[in-house]
Protein backbone atom coordinates (compact mmCIF):
# COMPACT_ATOMS: atom_id res chain seq x y z
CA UNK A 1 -41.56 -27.53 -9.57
CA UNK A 2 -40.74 -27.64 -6.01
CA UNK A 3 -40.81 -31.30 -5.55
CA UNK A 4 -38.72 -31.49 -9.18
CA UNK A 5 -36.03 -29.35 -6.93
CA UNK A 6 -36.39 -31.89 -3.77
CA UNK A 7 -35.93 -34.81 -6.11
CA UNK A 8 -33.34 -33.86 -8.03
CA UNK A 9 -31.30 -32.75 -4.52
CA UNK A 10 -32.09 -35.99 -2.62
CA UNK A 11 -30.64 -37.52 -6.09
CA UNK A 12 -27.78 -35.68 -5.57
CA UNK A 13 -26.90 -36.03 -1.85
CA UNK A 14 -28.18 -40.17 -2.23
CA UNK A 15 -25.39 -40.33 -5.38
CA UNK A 16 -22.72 -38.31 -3.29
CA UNK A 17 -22.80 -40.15 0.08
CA UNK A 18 -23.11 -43.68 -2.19
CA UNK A 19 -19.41 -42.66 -3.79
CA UNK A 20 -18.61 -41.27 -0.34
CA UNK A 21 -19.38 -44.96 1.45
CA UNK A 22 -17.13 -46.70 -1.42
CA UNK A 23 -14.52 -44.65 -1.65
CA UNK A 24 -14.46 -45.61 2.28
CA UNK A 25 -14.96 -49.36 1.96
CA UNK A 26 -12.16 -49.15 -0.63
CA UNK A 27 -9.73 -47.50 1.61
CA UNK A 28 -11.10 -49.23 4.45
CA UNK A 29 -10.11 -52.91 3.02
CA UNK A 30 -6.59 -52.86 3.20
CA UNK A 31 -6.65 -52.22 6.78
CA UNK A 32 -9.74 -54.59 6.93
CA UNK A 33 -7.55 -57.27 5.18
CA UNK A 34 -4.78 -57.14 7.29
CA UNK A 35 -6.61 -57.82 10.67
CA UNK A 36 -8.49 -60.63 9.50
CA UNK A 37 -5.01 -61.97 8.31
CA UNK A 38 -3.34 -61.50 11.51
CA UNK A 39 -6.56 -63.89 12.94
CA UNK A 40 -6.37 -66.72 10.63
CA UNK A 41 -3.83 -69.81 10.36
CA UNK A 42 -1.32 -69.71 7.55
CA UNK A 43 -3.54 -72.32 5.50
CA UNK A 44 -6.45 -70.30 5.42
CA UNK A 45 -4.18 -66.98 4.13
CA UNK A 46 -3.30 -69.11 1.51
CA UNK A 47 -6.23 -70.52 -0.42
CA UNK A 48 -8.05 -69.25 -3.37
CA UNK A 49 -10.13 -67.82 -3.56
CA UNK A 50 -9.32 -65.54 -0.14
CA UNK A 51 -11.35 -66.15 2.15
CA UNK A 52 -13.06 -62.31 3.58
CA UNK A 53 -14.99 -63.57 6.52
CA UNK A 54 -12.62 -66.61 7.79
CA UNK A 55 -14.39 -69.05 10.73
CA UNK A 56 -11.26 -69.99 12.58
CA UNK A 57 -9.57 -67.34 14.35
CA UNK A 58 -6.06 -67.31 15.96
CA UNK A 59 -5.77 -64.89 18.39
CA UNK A 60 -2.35 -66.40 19.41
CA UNK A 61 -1.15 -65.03 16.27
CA UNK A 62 -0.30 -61.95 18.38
CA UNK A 63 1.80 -64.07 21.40
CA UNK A 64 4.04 -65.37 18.47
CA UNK A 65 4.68 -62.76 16.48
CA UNK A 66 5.86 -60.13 19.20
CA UNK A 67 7.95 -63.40 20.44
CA UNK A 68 9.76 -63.92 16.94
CA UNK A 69 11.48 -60.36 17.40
CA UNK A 70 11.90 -58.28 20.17
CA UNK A 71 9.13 -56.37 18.74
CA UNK A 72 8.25 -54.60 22.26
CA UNK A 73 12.26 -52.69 22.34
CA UNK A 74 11.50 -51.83 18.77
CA UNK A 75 7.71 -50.57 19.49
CA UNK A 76 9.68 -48.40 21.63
CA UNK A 77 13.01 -46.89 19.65
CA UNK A 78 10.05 -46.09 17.17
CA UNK A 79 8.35 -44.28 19.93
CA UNK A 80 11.39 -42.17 21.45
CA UNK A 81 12.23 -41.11 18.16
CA UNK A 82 8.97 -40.21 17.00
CA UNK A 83 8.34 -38.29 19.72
CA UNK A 84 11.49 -36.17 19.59
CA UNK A 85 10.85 -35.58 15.82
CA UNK A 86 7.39 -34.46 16.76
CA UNK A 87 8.52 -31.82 19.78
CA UNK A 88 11.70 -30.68 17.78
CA UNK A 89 9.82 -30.14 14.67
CA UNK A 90 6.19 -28.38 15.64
CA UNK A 91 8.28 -26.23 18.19
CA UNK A 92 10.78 -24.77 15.98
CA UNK A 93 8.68 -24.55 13.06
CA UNK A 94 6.01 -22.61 14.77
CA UNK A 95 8.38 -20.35 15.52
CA UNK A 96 10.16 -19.75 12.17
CA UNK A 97 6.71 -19.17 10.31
CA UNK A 98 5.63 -16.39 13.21
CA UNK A 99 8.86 -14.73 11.63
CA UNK A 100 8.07 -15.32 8.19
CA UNK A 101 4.12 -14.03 8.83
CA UNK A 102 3.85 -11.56 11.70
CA UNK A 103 7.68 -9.95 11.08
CA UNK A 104 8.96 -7.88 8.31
CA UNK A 105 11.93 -7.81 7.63
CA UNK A 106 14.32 -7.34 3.67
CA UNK A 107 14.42 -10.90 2.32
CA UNK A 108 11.65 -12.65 4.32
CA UNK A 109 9.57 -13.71 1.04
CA UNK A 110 12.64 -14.85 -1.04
CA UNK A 111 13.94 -16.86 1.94
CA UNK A 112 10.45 -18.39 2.53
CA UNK A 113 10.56 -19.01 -1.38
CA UNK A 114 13.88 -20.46 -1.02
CA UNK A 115 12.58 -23.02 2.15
CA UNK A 116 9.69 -23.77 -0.29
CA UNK A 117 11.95 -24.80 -2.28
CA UNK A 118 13.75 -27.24 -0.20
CA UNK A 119 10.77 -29.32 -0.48
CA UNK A 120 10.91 -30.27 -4.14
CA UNK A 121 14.70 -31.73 -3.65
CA UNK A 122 13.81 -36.15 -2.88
CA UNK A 123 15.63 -37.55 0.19
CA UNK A 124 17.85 -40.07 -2.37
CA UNK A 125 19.75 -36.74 -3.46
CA UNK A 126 20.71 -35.95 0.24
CA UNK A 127 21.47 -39.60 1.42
CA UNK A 128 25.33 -39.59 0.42
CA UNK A 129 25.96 -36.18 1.59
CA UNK A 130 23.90 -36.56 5.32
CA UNK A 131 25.16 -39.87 5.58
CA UNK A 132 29.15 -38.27 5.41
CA UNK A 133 27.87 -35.03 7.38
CA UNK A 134 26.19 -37.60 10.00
CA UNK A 135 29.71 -40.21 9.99
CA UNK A 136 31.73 -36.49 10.25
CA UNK A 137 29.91 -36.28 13.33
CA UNK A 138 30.35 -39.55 15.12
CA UNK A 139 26.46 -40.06 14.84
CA UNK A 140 26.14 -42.73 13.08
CA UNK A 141 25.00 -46.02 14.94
CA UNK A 142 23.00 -43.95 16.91
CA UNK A 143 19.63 -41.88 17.17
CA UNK A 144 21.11 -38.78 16.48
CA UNK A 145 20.65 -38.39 13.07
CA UNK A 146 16.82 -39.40 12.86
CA UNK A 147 15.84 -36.83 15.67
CA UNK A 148 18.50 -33.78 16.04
CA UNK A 149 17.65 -32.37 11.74
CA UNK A 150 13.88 -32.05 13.24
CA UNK A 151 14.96 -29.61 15.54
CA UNK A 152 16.27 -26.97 12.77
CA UNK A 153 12.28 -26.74 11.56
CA UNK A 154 10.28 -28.94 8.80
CA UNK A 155 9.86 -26.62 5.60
CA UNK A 156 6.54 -28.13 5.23
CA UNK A 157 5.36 -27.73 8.42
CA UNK A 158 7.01 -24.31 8.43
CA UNK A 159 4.56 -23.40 5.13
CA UNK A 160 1.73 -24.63 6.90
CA UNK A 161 2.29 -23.29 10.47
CA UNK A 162 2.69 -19.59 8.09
CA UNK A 163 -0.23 -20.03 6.08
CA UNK A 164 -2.57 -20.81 9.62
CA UNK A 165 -1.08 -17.55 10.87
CA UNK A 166 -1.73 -15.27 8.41
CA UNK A 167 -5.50 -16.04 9.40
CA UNK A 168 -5.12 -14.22 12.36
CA UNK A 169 -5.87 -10.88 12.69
CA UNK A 170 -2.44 -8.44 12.84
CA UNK A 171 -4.49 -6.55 15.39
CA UNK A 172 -3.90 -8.93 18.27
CA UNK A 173 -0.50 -8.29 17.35
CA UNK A 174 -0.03 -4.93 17.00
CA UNK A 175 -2.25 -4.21 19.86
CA UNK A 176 0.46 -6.58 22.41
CA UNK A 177 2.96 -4.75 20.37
CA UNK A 178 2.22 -1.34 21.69
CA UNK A 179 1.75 -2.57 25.59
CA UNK A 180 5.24 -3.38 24.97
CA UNK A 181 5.40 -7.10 24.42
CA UNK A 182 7.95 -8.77 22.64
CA UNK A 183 7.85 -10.79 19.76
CA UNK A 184 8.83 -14.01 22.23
CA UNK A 185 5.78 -13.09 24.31
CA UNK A 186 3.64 -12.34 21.00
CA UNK A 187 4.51 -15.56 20.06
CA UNK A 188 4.16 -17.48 23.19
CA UNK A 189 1.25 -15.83 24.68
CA UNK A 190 -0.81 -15.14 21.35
CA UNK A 191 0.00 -17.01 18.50
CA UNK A 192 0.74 -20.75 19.88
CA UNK A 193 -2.71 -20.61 22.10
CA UNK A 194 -4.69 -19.40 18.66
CA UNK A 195 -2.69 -21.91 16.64
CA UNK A 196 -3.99 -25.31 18.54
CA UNK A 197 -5.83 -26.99 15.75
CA UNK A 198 -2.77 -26.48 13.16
CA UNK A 199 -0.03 -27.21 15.58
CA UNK A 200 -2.19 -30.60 16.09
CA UNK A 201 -1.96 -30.90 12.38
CA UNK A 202 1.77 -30.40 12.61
CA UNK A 203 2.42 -32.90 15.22
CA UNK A 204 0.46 -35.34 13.41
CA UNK A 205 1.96 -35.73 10.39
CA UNK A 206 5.34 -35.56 11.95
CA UNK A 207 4.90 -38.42 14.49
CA UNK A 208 3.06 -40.55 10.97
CA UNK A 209 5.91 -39.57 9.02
CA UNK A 210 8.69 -40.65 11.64
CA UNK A 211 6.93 -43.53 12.46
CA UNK A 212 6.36 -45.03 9.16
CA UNK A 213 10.03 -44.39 8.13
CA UNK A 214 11.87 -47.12 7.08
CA UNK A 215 15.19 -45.31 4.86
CA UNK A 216 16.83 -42.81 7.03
CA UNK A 217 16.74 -45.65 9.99
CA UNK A 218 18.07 -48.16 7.49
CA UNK A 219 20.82 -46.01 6.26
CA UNK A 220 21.95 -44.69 10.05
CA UNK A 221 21.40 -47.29 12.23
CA UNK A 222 24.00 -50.48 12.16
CA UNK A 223 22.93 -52.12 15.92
CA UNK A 224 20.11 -54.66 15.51
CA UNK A 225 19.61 -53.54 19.31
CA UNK A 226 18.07 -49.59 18.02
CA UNK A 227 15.70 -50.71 14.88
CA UNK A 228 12.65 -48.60 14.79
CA UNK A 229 9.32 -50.87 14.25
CA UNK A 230 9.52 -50.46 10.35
CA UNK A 231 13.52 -52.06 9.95
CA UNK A 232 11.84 -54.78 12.65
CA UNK A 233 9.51 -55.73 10.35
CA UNK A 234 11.44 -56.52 7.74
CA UNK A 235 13.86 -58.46 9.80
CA UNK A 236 11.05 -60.49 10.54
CA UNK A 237 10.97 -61.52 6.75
CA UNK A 238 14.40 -62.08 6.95
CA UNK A 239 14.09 -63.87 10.17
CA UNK A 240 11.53 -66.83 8.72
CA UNK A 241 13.12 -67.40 5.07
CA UNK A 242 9.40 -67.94 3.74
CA UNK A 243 7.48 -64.96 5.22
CA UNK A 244 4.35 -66.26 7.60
CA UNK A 245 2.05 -63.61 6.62
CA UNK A 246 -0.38 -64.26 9.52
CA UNK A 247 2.41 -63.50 12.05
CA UNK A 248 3.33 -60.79 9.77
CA UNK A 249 -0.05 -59.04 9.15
CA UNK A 250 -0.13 -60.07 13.42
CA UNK A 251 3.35 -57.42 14.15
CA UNK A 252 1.93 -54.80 11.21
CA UNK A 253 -1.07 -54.38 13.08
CA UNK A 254 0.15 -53.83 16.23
CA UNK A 255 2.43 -51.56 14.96
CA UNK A 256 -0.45 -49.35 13.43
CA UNK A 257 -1.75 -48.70 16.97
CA UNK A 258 -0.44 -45.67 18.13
CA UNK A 259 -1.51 -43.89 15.09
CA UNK A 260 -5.19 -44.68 15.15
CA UNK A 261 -4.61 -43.82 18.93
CA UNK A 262 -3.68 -40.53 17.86
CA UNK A 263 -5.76 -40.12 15.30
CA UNK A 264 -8.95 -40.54 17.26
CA UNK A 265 -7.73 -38.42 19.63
CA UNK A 266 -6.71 -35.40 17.28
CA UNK A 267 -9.73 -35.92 15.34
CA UNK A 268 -11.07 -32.38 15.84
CA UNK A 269 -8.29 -30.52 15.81
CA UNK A 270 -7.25 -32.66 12.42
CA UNK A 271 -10.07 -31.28 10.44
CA UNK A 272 -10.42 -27.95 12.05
CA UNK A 273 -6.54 -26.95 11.36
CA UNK A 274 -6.99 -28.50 8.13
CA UNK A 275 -10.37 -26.89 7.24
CA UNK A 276 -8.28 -23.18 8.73
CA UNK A 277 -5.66 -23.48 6.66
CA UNK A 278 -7.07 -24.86 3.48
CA UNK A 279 -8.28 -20.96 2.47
CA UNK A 280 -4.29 -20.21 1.94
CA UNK A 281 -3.39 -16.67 2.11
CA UNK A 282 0.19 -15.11 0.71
C-alpha cells in the first residue's frame, strides 16, 4: 500500500514538473528565437525550413543595428521616462491605498469601488480627450504627458498596494497611533518598510509597462529627437523599406535588457509580494 502511495506521488510530481518544463520551453522560444536571429545573416533568417541551431553567427549584427538609428538617445528617453513613471507611480500609490486600508473615513469603500472602476475603461476611449487636455496644456511634443498622470497614483497599483496592507496587523498601527504618531509617520516609518516585497512588485510592472509602451508615445510625441525605444523600433522598419529582421531581432534584444536586469534583480521580492498579496483580503 505504501509503495502504491509513493508511486502514484512520484507519478504525479514526474507529470507536473514534465508540463512545468514545456510550458517553459514554450514561453522560453520566442525569446530563444529572437537571439539566435539577431546572430545570423539575413539568408539564413530566411530559409525553410528555419534553421534553430544556425552555424554562422554575426555578432556584428549588434554594431549595425544601434548604427541604423540613434538607438543609444532612444535607449535613454525610454529610460528617463520609465523611471519617472516608476517613482511617481509606487510613491503616490502607496500612499493613497494606506488611506483606503489603515484610515476610515464616510465614502472610503465606494471611492475605492469607484478607482476600481477606472480600470475597466481601455486607453482608446481616453486618447481624444487626454490628447486635447495634454495640447490645452502646451505638453504636447514633450515628456510631460507620459510621466506627470503617474504621479496622481495607478488604480491598479493602488488595489494592490491596499490589498498587501490589509495583511498587516492594525496593531502596529494603533499601537504608533497612541505614542502619538501621525498618519505621515505611520506611513513612512511602518507601512513602506513592511511593504518592500509589494512596492517591488509595484515598481516592476510600472517600469515593464512604460517601457514596452508604444501608443501614448506615438500619440504625444511629434520630435523624432524624444522617441522612446518602442516608436524607434518601428522607425527602423520604416527606415529600411524591406525590414532586415536580423538587425531587427539585433535592436529588440537589446532593448529587452533592462528588464531581465531588473527582473533578476527583483526576483525575490517578485514572488514574495506576489505570493503576500495573492490571499486578497476586503
Amino acid at each position: 500500500m505504501v509503495v502504491k502511495v509513493k508511486v502514484k506521488l512520484l507519478t504525479k510530481k514526474f507529470l507536473t514538473v514534465t508540463i512545468l518544463v514545456l510550458l517553459a520551453l514554450i514561453f522560453a522560444f520566442p525569446f530563444y528565437w529572437m537571439v539566435v536571429t539577431s546572430l545570423q545573416p539575413l539568408k539564413d533568417f530566411m530559409r525553410f525550413p528555419p534553421v534553430l541551431f544556425p552555424k554562422h553567427f554575426v555578432p556584428e549584427n549588434y554594431i549595425k543595428a544601434v548604427k541604423y538609428i540613434p538607438f543609444f538617445k532612444y535607449f535613454m528617453n525610454s529610460v528617463r521616462i520609465s523611471i519617472m513613471v516608476t517613482i511617481g507611480a509606487t510613491v503616490t500609490s502607496s500612499f493613497v491605498a494606506y488611506g483606503f486600508s489603515k484610515i476610515k473615513w464616510p465614502g472610503r469603500d465606494i471611492l475605492f469601488m469607484i478607482t476600481l472602476a477606472t480600470l475597466m475603461i481601455p486607453f482608446v476611449v481616453l486618447m481624444i480627450p487626454l490628447y486635447i487636455e495634454f495640447k490645452s496644456f502646451g505638453w504636447l511634443g514633450s515628456f510631460k504627458p507620459l510621466w506627470i498622470p503617474a504621479w496622481f497614483g495607478s488604480a491598479w497599483s493602488i488595489f494592490f498596494l491596499r490589498q498587501f496592507y490589509l495583511t498587516i496587523p492594525s496593531e502596529l498601527t494603533d499601537s504608533a497611533k497612541v505614542d502619538g504618531a501621525s498618519h505621515l509617520h505611520i506611513w513612512f516609518r511602518i507601512i513602506l518598510p513592511l511593504a518592500k516585497p509589494a512596492l517591488s512588485v509595484v515598481a516592476l510592472f510600472n517600469f515593464i509597462w512604460t517601457w514596452q509602451d508604444f501608443l501614448r508615445p506615438l500619440i504625444f510625441l511629434n520630435d523624432e529627437n524624444m522617441y522612446t525605444i518602442t516608436l524607434g523600433l518601428a522607425s527602423f522598419q520604416q527606415r529600411h523599406g524591406g525590414v532586415e529582421w536580423n538587425l531587427m531581432m539585433a535592436a529588440a534584444t537589446l532593448a529587452t535588457i533592462p528588464i531581465l536586469i531588473l527582473f533578476i534583480f527583483m526576483n525575490k521580492y517578485l514572488i514574495e509580494g506576489i505570493h503576500i498579496t495573492s490571499g486578497l483580503k476586503g
